[in-house]
PDB file of N, CA and C in Angstrom:
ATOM      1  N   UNK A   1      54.596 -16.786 -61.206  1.00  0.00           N
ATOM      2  CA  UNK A   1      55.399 -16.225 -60.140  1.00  0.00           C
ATOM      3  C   UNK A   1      56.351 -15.170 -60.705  1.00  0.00           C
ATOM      4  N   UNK A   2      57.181 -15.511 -61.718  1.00  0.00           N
ATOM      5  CA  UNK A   2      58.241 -14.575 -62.243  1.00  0.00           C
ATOM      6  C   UNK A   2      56.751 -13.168 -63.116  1.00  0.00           C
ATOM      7  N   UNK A   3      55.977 -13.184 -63.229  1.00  0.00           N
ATOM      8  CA  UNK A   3      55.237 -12.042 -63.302  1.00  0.00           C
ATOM      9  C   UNK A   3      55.168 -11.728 -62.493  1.00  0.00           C
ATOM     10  N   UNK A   4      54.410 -12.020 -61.314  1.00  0.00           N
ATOM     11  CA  UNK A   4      54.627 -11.186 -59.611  1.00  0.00           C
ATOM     12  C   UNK A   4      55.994 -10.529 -59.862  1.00  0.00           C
ATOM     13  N   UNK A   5      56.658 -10.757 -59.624  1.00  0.00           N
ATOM     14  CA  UNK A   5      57.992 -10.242 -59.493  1.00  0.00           C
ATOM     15  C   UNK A   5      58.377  -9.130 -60.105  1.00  0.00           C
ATOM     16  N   UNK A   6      57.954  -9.443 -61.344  1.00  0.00           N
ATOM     17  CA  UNK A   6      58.155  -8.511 -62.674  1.00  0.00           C
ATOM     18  C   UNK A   6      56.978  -6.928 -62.738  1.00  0.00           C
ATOM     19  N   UNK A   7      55.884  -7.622 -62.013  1.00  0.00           N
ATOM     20  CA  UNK A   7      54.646  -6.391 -61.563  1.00  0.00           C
ATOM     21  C   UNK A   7      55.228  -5.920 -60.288  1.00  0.00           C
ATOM     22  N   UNK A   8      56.122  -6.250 -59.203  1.00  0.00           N
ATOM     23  CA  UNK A   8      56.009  -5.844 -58.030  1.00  0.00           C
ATOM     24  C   UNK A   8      57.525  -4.931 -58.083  1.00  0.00           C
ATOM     25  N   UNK A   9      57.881  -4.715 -59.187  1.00  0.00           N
ATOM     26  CA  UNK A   9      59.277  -4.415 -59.656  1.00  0.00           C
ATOM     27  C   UNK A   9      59.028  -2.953 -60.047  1.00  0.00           C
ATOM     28  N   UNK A  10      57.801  -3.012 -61.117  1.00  0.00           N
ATOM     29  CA  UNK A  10      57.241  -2.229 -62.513  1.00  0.00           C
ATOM     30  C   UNK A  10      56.075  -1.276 -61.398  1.00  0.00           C
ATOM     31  N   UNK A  11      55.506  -2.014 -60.507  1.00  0.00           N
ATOM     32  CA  UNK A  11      53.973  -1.113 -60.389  1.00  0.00           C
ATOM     33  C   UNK A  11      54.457   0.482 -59.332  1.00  0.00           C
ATOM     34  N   UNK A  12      55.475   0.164 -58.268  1.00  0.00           N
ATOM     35  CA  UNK A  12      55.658   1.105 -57.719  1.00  0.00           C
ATOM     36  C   UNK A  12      56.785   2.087 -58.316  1.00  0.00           C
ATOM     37  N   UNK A  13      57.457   2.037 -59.687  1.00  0.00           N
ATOM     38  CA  UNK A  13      57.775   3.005 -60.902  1.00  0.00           C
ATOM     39  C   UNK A  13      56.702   3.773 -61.603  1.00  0.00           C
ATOM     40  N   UNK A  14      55.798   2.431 -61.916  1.00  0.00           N
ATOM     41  CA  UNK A  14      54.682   3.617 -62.990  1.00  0.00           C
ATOM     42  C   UNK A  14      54.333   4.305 -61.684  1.00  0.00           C
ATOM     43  N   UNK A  15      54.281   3.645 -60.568  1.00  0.00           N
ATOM     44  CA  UNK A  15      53.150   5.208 -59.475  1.00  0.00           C
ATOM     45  C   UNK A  15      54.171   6.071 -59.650  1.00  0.00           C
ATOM     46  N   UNK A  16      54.924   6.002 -59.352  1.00  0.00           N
ATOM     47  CA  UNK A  16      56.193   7.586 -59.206  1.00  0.00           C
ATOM     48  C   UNK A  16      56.280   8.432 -60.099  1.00  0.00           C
ATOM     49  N   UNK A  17      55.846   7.446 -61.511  1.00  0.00           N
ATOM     50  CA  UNK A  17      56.566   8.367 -63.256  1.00  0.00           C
ATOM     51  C   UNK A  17      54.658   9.066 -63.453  1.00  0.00           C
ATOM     52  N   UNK A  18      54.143   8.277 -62.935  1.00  0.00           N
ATOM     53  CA  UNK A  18      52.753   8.339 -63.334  1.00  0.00           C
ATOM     54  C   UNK A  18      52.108  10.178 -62.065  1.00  0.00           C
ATOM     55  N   UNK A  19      52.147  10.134 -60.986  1.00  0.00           N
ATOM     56  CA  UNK A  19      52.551  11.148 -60.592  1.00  0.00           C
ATOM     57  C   UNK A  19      53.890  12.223 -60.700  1.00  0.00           C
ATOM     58  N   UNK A  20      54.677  11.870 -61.714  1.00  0.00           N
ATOM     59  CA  UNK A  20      55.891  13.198 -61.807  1.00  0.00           C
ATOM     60  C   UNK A  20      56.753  12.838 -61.613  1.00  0.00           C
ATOM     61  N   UNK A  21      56.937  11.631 -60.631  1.00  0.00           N
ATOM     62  CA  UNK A  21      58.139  11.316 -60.311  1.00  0.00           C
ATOM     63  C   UNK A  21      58.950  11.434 -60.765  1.00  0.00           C
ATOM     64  N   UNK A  22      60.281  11.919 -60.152  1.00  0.00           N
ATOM     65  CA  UNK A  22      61.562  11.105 -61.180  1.00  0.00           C
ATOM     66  C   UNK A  22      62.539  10.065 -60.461  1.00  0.00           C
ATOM     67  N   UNK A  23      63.471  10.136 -61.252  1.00  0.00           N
ATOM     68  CA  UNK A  23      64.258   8.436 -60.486  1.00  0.00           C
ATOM     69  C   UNK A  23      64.830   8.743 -58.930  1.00  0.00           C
ATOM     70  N   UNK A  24      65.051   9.933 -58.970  1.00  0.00           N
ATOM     71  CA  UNK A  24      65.301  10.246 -57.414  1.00  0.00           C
ATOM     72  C   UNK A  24      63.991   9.646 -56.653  1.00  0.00           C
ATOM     73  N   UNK A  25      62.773   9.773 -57.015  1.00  0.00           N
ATOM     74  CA  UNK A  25      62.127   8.884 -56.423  1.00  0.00           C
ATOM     75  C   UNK A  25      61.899   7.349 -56.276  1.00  0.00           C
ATOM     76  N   UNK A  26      62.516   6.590 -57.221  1.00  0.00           N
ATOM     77  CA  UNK A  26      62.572   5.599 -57.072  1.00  0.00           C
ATOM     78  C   UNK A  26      63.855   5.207 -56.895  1.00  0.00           C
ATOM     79  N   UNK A  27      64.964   5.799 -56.953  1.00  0.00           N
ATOM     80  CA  UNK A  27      65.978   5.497 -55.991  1.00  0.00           C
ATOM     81  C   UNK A  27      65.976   5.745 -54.381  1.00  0.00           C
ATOM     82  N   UNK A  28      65.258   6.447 -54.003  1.00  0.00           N
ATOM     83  CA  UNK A  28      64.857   6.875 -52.689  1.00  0.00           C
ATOM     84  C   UNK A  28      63.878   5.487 -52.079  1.00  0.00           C
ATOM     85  N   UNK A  29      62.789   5.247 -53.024  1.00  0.00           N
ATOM     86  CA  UNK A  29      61.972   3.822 -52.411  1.00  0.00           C
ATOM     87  C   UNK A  29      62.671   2.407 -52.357  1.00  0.00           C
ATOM     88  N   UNK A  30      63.643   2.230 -53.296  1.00  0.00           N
ATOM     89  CA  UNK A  30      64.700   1.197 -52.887  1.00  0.00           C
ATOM     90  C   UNK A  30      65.396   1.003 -51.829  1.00  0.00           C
ATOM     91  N   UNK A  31      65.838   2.295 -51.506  1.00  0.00           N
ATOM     92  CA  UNK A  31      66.926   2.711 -50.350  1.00  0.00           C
ATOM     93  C   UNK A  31      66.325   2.676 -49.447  1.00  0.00           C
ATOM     94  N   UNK A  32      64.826   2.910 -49.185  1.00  0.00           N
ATOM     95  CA  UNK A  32      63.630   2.979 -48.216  1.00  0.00           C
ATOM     96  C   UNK A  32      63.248   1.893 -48.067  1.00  0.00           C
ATOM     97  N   UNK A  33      63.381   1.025 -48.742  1.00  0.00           N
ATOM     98  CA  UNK A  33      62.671  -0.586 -48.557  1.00  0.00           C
ATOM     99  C   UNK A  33      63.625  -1.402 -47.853  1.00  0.00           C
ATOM    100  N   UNK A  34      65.091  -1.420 -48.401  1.00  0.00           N
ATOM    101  CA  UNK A  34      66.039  -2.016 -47.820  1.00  0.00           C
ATOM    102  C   UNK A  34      66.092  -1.326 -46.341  1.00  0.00           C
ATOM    103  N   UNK A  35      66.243  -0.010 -45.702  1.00  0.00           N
ATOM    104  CA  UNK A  35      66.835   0.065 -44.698  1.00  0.00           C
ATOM    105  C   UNK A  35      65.718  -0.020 -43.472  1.00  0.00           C
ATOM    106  N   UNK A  36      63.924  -0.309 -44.546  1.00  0.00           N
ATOM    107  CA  UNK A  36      63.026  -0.557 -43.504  1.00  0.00           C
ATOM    108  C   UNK A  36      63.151  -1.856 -42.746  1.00  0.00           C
ATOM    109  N   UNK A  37      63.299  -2.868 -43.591  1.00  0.00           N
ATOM    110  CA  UNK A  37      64.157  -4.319 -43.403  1.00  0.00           C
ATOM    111  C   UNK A  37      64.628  -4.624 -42.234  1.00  0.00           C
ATOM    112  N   UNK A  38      65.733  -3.334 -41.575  1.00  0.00           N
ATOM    113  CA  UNK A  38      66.330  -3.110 -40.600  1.00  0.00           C
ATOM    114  C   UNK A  38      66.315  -2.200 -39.578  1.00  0.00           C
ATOM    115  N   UNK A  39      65.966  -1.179 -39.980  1.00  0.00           N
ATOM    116  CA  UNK A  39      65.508  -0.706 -38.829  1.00  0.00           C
ATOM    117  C   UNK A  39      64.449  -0.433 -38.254  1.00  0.00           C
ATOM    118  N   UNK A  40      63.315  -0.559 -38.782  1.00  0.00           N
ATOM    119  CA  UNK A  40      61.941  -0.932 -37.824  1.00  0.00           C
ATOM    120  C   UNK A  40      60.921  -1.600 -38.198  1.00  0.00           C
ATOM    121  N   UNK A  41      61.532  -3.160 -38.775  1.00  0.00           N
ATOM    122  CA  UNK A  41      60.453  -4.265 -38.444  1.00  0.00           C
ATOM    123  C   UNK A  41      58.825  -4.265 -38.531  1.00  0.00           C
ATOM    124  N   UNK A  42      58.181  -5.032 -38.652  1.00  0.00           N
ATOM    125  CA  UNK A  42      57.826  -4.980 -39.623  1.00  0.00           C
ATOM    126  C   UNK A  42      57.182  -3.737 -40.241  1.00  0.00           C
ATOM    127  N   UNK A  43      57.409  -2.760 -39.738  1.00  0.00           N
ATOM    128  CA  UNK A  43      56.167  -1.212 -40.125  1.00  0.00           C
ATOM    129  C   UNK A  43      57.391  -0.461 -41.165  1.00  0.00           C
ATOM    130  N   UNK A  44      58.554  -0.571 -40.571  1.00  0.00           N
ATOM    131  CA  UNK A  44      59.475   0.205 -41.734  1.00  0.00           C
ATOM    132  C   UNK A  44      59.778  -0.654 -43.297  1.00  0.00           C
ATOM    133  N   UNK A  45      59.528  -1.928 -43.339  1.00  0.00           N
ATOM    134  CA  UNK A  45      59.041  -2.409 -44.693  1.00  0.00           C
ATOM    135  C   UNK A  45      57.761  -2.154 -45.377  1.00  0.00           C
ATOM    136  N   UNK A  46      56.982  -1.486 -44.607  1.00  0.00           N
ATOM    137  CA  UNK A  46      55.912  -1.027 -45.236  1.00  0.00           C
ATOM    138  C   UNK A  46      55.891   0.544 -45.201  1.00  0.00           C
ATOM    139  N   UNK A  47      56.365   1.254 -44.563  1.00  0.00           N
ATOM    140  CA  UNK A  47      56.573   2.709 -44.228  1.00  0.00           C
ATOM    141  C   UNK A  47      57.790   3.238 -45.095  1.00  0.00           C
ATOM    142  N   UNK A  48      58.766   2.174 -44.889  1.00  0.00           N
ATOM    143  CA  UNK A  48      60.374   2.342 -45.676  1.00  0.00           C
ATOM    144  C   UNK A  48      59.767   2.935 -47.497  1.00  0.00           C
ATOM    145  N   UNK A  49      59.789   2.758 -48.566  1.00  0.00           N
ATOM    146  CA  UNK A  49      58.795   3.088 -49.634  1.00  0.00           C
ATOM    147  C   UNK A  49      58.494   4.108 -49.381  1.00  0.00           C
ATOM    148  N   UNK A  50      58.052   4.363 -48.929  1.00  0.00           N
ATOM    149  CA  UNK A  50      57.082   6.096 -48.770  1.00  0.00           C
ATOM    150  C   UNK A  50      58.161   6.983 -48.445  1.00  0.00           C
ATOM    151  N   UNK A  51      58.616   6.729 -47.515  1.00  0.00           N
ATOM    152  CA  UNK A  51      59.790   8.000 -47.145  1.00  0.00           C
ATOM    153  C   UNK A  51      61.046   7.856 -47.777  1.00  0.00           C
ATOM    154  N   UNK A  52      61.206   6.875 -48.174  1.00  0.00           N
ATOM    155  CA  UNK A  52      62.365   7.113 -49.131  1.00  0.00           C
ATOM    156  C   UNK A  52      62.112   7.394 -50.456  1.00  0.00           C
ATOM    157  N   UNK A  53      60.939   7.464 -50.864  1.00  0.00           N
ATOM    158  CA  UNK A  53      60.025   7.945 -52.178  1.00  0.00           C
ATOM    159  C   UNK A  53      60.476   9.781 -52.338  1.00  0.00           C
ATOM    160  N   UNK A  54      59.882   9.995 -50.858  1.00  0.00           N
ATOM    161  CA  UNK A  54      59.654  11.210 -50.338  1.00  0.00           C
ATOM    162  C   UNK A  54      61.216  11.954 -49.982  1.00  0.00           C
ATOM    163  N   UNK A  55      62.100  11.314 -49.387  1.00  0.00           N
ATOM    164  CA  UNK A  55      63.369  12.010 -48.978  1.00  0.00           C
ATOM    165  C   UNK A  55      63.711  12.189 -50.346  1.00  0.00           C
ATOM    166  N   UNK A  56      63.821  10.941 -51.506  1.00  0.00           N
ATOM    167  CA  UNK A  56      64.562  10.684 -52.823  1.00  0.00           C
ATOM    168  C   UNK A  56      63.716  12.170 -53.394  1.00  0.00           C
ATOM    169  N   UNK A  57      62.523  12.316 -53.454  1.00  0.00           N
ATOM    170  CA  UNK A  57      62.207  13.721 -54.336  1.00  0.00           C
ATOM    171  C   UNK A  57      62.781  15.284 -53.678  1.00  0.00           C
ATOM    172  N   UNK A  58      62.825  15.112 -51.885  1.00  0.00           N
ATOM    173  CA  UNK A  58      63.421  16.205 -51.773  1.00  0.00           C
ATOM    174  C   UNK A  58      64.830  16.606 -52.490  1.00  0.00           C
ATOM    175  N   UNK A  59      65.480  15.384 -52.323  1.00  0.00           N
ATOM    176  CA  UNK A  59      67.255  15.362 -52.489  1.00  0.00           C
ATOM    177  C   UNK A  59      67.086  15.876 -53.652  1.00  0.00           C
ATOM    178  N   UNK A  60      66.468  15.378 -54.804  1.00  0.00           N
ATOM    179  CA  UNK A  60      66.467  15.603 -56.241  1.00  0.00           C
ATOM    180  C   UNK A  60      65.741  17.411 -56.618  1.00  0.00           C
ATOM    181  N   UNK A  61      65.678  18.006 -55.473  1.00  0.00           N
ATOM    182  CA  UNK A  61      65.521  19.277 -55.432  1.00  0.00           C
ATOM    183  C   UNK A  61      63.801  19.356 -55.549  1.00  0.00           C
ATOM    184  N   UNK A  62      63.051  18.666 -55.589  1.00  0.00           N
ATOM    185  CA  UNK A  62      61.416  19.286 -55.787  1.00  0.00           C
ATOM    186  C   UNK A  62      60.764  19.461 -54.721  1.00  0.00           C
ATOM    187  N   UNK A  63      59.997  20.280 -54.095  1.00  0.00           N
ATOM    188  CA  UNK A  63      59.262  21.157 -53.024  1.00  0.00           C
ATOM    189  C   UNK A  63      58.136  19.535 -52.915  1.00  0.00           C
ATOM    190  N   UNK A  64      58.205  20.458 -51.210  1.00  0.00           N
ATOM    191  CA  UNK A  64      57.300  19.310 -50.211  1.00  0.00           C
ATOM    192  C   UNK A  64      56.353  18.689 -50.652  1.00  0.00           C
ATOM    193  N   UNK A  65      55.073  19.298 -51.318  1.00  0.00           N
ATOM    194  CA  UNK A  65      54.228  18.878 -52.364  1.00  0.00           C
ATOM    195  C   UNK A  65      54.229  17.991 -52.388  1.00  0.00           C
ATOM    196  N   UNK A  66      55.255  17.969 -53.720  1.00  0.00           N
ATOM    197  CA  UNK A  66      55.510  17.256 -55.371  1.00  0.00           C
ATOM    198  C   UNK A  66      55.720  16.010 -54.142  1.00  0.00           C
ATOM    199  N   UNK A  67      57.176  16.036 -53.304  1.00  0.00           N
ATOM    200  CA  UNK A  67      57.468  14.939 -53.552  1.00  0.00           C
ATOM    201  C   UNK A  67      56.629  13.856 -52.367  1.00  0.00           C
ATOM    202  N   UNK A  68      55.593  14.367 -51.177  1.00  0.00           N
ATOM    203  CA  UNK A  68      55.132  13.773 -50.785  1.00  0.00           C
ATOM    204  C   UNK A  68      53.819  12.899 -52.047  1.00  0.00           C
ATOM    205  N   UNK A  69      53.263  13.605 -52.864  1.00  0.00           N
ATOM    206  CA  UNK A  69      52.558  13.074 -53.960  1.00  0.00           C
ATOM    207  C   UNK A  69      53.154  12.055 -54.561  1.00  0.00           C
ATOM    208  N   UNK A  70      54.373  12.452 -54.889  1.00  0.00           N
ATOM    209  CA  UNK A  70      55.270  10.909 -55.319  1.00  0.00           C
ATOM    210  C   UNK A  70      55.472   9.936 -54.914  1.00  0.00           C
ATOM    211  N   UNK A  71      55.361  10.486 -53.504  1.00  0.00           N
ATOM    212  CA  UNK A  71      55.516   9.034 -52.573  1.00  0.00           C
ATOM    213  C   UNK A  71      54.583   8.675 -52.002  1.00  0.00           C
ATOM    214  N   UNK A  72      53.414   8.845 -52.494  1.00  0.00           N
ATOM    215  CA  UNK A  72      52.487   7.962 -52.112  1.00  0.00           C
ATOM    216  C   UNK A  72      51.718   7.164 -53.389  1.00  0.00           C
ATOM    217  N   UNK A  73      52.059   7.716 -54.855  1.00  0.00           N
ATOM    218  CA  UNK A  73      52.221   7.001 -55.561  1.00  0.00           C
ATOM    219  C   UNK A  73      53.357   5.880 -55.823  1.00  0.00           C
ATOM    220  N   UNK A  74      54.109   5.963 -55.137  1.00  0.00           N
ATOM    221  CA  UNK A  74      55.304   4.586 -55.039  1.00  0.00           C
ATOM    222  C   UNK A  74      54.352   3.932 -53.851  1.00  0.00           C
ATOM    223  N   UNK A  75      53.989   4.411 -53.099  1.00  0.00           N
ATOM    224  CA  UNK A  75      53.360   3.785 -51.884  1.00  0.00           C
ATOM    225  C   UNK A  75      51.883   2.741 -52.442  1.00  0.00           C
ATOM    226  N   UNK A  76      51.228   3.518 -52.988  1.00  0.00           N
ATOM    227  CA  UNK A  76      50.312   2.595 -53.805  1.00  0.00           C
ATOM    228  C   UNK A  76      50.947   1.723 -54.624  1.00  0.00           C
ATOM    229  N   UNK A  77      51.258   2.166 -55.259  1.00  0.00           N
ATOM    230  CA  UNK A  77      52.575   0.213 -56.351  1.00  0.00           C
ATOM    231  C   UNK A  77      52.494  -0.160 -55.463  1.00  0.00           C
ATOM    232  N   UNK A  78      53.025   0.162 -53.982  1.00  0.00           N
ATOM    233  CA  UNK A  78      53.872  -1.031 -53.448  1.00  0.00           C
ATOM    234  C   UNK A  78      52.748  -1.894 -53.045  1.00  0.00           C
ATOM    235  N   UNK A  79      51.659  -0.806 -52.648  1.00  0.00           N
ATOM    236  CA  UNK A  79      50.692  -2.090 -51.994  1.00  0.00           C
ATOM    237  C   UNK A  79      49.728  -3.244 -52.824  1.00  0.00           C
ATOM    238  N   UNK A  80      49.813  -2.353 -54.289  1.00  0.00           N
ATOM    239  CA  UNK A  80      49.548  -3.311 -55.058  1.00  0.00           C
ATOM    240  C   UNK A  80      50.186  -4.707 -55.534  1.00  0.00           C
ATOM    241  N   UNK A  81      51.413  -3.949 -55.414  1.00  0.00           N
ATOM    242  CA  UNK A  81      52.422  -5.057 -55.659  1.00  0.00           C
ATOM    243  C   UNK A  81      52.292  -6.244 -54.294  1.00  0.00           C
ATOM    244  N   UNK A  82      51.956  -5.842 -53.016  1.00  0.00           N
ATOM    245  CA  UNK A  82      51.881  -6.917 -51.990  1.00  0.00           C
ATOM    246  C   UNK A  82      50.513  -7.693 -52.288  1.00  0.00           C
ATOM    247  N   UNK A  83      49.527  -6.545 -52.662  1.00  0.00           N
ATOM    248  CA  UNK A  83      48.206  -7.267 -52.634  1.00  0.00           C
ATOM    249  C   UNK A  83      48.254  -8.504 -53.987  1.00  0.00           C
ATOM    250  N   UNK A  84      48.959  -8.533 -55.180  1.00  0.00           N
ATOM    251  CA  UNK A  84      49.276  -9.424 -55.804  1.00  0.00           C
ATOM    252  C   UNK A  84      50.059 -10.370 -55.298  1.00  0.00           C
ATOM    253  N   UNK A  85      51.111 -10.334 -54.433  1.00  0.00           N
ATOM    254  CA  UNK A  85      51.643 -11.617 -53.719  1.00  0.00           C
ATOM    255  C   UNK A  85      51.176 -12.116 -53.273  1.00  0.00           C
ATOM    256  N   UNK A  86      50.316 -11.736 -52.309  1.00  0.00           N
ATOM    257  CA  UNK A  86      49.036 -12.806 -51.389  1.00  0.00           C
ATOM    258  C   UNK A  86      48.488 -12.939 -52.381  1.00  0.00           C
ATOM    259  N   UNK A  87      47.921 -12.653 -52.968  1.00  0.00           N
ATOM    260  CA  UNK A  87      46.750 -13.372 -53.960  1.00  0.00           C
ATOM    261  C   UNK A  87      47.577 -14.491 -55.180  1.00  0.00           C
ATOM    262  N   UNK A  88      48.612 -14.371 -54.643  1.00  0.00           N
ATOM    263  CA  UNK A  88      49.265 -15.429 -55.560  1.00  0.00           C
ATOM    264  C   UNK A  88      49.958 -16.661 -54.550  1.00  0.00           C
ATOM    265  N   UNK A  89      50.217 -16.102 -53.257  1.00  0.00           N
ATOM    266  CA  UNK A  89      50.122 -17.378 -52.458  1.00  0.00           C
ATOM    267  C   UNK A  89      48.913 -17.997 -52.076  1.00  0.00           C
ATOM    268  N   UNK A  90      47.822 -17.451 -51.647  1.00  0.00           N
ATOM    269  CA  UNK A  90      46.435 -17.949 -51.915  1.00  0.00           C
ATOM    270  C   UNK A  90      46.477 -18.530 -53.137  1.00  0.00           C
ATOM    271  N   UNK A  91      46.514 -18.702 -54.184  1.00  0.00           N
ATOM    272  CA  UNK A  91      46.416 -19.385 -55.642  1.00  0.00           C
ATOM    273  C   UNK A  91      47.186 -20.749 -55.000  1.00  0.00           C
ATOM    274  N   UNK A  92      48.625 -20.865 -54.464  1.00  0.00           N
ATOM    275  CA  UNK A  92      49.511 -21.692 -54.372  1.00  0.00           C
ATOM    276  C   UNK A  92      48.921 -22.600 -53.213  1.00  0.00           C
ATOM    277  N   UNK A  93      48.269 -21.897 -52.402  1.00  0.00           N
ATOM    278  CA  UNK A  93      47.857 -22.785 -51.278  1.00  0.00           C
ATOM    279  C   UNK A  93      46.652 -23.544 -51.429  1.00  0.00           C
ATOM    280  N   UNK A  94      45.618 -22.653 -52.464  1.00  0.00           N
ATOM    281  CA  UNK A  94      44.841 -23.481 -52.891  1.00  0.00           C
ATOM    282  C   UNK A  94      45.450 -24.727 -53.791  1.00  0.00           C
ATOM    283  N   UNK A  95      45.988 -24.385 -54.489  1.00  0.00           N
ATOM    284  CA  UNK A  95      46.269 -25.872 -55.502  1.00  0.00           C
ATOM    285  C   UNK A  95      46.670 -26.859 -54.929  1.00  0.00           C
ATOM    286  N   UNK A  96      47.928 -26.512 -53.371  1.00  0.00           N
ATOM    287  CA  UNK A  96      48.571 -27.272 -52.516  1.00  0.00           C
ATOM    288  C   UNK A  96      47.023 -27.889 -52.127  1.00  0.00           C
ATOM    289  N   UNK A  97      46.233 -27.753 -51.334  1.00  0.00           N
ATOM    290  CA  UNK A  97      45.566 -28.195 -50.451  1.00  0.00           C
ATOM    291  C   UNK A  97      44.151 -29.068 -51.472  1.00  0.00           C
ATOM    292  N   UNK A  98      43.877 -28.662 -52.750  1.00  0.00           N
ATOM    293  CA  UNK A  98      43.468 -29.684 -53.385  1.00  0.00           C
ATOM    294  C   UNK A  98      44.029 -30.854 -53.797  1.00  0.00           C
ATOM    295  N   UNK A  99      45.497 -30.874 -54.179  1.00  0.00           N
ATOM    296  CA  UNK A  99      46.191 -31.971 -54.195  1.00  0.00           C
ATOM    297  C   UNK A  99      46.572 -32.882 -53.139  1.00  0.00           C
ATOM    298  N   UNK A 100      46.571 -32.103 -52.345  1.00  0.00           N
ATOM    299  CA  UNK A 100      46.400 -32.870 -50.750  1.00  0.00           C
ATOM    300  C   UNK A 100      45.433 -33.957 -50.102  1.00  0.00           C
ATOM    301  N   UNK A 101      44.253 -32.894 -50.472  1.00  0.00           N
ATOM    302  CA  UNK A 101      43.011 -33.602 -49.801  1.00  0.00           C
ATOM    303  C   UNK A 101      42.063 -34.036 -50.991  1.00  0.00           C
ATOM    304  N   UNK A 102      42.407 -33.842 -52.677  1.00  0.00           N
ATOM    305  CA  UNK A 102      41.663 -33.931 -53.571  1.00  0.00           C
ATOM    306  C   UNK A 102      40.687 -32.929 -53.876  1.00  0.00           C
ATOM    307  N   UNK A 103      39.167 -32.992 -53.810  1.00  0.00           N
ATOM    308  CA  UNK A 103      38.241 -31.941 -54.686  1.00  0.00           C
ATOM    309  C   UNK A 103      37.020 -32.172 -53.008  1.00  0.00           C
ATOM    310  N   UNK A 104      37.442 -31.297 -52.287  1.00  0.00           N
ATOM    311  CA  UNK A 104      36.809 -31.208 -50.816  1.00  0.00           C
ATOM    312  C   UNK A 104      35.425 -30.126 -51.197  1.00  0.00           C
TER     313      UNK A 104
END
């Protein structure tokens, strides 16, 4: 579990540094994740990332491009980073439900 965490932390950085990014972009996908949280349920926790990927590269001065490219490399981490959580609650639910019911 504390690897999930530690990959879902790490994977949507390398997308940003790995396309050009710089930390304005990943200060922008933080700020984008938290305020998706709140203001539009569940699509702006998944949308939030991208545009704050994307606002964070404008602010930091780089042309439309660059920083939509950046933010869709933070956007891929992120989904990698989700697609490893389910696959790690699937792991958890399997073990739950063999101990449950034994070797079904």
């Amino acid at each position: 579990m504390v690897l999930v965490q530690i990959v879902d932390y790490f994977i949507p950085i390398w997308g940003a540094r790995r396309l050009g990014g710089s930390s304005w972009a990943v200060r922008g996908s933080i700020a984008g994740t938290i305020a998706g949280l709140f203001v539009f349920p569940p699509w702006g926790l998944l949308l939030g990332p991208l545009v704050g990927a994307i606002a964070g590269e404008l602010l930091g001065g780089n042309g439309l491009k660059h920083s939509v490219r950046t933010g869709l490399g933070v956007f891929a981490g992120f989904i990698i980073g989700t697609v490893c959580k389910f696959m790690l609650c699937g792991w958890f639910i399997y073990i739950y439900m063999q101990t449950i019911f034994g070797n079904v």
